[in-house]
N, C-alpha and C. Protein backbone atom coordinates (compact mmCIF):
# COMPACT_ATOMS: atom_id res chain seq x y z
N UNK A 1 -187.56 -143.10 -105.92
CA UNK A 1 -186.32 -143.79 -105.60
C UNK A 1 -186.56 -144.80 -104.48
N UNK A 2 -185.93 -146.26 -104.71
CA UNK A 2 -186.19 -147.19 -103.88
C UNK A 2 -185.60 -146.75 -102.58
N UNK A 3 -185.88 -146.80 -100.87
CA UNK A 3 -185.70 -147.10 -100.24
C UNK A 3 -184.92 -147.87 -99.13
N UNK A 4 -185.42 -149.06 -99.91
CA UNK A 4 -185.39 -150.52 -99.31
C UNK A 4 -183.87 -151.33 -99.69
N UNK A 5 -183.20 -151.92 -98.39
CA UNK A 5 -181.75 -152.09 -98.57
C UNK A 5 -181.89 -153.68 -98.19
N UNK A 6 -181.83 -154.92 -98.50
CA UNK A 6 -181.22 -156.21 -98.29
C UNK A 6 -180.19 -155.98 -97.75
N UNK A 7 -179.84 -156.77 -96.64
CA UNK A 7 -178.68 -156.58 -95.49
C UNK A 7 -179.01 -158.21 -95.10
N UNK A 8 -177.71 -158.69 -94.84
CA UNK A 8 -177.31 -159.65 -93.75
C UNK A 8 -176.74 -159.72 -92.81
N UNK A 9 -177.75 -160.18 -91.39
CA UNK A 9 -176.89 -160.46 -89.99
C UNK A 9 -176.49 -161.27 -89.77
N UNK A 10 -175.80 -161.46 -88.80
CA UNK A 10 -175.40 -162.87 -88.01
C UNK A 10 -175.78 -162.61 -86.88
N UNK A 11 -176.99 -163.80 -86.38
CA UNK A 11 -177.04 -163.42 -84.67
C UNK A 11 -177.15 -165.01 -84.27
N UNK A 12 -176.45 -165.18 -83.55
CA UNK A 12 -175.81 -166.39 -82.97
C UNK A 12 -175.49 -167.68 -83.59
N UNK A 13 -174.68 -167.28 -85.11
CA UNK A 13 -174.13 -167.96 -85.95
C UNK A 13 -174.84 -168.10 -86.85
N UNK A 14 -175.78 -167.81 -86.95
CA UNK A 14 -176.71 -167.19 -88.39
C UNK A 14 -176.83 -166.72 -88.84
N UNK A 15 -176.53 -166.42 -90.22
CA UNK A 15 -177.39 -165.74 -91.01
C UNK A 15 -178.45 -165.10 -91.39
N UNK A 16 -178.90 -164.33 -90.76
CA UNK A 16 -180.43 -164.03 -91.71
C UNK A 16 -180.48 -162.78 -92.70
N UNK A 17 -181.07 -162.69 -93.25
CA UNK A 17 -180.88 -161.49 -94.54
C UNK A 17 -182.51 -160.89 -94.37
N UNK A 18 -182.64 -159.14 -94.28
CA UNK A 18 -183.86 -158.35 -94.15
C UNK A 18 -183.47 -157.40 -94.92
N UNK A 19 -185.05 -157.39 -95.27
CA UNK A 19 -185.59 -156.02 -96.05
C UNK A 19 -185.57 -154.94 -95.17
N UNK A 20 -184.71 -153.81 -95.06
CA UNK A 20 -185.18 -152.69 -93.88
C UNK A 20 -184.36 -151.26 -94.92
N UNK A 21 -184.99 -150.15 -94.16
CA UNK A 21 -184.88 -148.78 -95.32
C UNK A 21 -183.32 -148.32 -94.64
N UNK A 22 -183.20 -147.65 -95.87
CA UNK A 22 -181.89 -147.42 -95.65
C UNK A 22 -181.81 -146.69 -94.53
N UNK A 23 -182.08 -146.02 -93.79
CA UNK A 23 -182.52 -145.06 -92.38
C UNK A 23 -182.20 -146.14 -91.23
N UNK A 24 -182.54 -147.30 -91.34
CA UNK A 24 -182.65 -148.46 -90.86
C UNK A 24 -181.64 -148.93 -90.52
N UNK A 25 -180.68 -149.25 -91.37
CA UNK A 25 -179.33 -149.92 -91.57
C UNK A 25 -178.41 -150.07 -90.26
N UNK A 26 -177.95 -148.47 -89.77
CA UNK A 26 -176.93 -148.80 -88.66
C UNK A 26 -177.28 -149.11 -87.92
N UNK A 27 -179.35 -148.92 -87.39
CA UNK A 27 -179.27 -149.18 -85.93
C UNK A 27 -179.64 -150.98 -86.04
N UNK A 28 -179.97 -151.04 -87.07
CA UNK A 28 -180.26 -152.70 -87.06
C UNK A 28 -179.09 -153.67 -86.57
N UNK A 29 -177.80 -153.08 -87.37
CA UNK A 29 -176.37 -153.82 -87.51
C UNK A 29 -176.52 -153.49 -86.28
N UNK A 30 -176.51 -152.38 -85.77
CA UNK A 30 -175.86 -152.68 -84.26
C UNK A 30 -176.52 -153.10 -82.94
N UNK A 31 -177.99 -153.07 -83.26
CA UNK A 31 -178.25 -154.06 -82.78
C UNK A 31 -178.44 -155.82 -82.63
N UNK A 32 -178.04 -155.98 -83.92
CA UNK A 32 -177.49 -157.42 -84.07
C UNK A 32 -176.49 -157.44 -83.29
N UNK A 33 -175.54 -156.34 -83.21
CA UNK A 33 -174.17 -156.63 -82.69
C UNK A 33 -174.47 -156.87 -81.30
N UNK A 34 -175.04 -155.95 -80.61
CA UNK A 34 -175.72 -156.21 -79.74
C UNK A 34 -176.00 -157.22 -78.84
N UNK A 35 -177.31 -157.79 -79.25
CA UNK A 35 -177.93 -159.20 -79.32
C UNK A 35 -176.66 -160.36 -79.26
N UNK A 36 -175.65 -160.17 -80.19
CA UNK A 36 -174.32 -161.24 -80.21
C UNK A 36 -173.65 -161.21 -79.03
N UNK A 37 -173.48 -159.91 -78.52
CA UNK A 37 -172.61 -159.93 -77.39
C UNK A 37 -173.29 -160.10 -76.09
N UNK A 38 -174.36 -159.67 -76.50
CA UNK A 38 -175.31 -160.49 -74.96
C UNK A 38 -175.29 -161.98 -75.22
N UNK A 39 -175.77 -162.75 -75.88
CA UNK A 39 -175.79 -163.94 -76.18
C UNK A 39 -174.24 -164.54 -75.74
N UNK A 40 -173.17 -164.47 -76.38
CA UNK A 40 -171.94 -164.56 -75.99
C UNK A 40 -171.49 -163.99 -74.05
N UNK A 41 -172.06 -162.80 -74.11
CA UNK A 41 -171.89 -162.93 -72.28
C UNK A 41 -172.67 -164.25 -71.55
N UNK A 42 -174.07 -164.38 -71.99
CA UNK A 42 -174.67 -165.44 -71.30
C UNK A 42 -174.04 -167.27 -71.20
N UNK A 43 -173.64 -166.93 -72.49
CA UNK A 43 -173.00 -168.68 -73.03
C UNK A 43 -171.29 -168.60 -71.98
N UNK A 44 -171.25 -167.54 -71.10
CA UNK A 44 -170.30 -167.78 -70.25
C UNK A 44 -170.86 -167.96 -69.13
N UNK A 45 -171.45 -166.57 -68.74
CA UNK A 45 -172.18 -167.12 -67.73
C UNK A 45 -173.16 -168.32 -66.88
N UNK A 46 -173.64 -168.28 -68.00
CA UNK A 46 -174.97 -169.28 -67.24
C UNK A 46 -174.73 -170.99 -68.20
N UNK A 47 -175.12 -172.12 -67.57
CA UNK A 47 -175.34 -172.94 -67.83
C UNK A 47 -176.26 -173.45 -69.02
N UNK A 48 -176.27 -173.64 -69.88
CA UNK A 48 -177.50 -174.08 -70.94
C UNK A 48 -177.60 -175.10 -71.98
N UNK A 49 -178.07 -176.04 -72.71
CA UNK A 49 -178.51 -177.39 -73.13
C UNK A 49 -177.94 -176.63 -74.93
N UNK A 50 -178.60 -175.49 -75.26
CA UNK A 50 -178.52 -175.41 -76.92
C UNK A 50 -178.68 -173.65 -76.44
N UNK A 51 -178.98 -173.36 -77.99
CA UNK A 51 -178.33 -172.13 -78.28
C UNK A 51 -180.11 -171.30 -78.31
N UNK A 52 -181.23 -172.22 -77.91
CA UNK A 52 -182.44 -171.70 -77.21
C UNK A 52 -182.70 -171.44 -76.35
N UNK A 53 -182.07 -171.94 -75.42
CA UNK A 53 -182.36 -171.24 -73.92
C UNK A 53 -181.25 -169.53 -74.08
N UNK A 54 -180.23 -169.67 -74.45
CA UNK A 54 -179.41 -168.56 -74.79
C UNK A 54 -180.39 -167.48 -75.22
N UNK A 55 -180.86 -167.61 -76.77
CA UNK A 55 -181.94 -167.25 -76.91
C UNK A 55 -183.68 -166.54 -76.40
N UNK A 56 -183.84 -167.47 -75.50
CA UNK A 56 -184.83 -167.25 -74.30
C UNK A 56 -183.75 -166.01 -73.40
N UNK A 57 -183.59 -166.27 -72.71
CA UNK A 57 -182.84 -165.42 -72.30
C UNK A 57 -182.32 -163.91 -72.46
N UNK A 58 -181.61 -164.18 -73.83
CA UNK A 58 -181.72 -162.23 -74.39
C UNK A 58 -182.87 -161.74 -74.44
N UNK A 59 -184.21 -162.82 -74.97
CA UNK A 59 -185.59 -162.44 -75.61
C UNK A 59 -186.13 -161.59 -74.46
N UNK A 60 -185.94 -162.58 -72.81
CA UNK A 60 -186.44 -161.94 -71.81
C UNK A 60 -185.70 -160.50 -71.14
N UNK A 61 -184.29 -160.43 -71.53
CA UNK A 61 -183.80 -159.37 -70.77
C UNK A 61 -184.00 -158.02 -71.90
N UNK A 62 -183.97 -157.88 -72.91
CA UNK A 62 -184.61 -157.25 -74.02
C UNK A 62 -186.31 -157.01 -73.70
N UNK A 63 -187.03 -157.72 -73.48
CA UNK A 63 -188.15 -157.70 -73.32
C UNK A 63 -188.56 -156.18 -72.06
N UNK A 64 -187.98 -156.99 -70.94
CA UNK A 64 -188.15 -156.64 -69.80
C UNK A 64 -187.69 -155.27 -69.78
N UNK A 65 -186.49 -154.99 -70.60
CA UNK A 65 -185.61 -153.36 -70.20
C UNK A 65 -187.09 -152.62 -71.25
N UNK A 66 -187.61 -152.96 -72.46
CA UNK A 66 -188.34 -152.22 -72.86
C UNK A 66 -189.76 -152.41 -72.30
N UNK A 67 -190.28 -152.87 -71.46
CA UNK A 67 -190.94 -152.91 -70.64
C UNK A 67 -191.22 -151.58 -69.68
N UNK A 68 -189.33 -151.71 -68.86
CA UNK A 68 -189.56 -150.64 -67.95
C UNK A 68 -189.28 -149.18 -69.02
N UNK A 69 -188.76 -149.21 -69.83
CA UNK A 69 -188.90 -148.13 -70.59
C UNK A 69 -190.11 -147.42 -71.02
N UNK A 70 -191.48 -148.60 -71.44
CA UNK A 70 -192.96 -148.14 -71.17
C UNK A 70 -192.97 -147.62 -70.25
N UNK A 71 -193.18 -148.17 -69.01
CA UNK A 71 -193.91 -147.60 -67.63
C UNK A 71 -192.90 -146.33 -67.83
N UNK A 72 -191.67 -146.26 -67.74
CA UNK A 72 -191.30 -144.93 -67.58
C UNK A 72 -191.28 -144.10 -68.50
N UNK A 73 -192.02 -143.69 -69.66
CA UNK A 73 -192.35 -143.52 -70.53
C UNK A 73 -193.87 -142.62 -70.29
N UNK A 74 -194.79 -143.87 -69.65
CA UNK A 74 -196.36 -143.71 -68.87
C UNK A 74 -195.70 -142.37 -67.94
N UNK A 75 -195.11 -142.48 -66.79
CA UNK A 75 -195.02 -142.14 -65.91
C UNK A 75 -194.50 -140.29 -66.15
N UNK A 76 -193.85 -140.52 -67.26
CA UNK A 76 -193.41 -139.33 -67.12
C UNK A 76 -194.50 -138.28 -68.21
N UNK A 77 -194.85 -139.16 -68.89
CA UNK A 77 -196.18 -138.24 -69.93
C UNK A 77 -197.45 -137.94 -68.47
N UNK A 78 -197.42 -138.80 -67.81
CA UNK A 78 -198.51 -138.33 -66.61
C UNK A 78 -198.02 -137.42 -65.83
N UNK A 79 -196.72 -137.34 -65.60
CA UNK A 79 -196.16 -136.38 -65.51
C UNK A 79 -196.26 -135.00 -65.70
N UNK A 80 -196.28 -134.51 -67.11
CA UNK A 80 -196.08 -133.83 -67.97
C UNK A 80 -197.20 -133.17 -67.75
N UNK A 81 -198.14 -133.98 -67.60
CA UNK A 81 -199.75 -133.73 -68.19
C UNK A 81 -200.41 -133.04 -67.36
N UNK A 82 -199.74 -133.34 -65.99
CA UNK A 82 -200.29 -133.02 -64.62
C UNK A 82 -199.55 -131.77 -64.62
N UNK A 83 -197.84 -131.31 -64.82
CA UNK A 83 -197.83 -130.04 -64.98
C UNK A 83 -197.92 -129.25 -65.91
N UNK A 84 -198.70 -129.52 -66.91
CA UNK A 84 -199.45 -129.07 -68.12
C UNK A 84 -200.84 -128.16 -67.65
N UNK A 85 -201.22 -129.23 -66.80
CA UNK A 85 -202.92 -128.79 -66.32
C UNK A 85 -202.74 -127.85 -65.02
N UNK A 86 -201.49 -127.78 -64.20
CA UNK A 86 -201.13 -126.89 -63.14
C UNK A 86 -200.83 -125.87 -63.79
N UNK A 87 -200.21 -125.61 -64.99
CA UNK A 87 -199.90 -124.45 -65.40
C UNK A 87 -201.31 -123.57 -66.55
N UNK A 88 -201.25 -124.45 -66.89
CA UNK A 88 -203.11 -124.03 -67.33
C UNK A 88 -203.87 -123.56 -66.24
N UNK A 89 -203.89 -123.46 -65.26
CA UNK A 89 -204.95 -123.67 -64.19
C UNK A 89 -203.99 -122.35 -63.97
N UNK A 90 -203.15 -122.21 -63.64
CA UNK A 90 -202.18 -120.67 -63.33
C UNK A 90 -202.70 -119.55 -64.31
N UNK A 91 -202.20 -119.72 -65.15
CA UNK A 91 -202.34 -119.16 -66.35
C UNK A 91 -204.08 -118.60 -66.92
N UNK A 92 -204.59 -119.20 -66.48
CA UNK A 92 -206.34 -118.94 -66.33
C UNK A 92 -206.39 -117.80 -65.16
N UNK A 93 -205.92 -118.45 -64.06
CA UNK A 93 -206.20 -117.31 -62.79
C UNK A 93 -205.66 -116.13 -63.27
N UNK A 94 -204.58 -115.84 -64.15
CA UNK A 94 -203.93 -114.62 -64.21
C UNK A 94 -205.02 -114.06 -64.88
N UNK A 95 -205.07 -114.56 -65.67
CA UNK A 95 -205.72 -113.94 -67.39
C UNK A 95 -207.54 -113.36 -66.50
N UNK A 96 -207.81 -113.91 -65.39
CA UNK A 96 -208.84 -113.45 -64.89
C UNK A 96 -208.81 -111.91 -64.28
N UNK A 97 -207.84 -111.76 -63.44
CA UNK A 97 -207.49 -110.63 -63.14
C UNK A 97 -207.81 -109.24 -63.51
């Protein structure tokens, strides 16, 4: 059984139409929706020439939040790992006993 769902967005008065699995569907739409309403906050806020710098703009604040989502991501698997190996290291001393 096919999968695969054709869908059309609109993100900043466009159209575009994707192939994505049906699993896919709501979080895509809503992140289009998303993307629109950031775009639309910025085109109040800030000053800009065309609908690319707008563009630039979401690309970078999108960028950047999943950015720090890596490092904190890193940070907490090193985390993990370190009280992984403290409790291993416990858990050895007992078992010596």
């Amino acid at each position: 059984m096919k999968t695969d769902l054709n869908i059309k967005v609109d993100i900043g008065g466009r159209p575009y139409t994707l192939t994505i699995s049906r699993a896919e569907e709501e979080t895509v739409r809503k992140a289009a929706e998303r993307v629109n309403k950031t775009i639309e906050k910025y085109s109040k806020e800030f000053e800009y020439k065309d609908m690319q710098d707008l563009y630039a703009m979401v690309s970078l604040q999108y960028a950047s939040g999943l950015m720090h989502i890596e490092r904190e991501k890193s940070f907490k698997d090193k985390e993990m790992k370190d009280k992984l190996i403290e409790v291993d290291e416990l858990l050895s001393k007992q078992l010596k006993l």
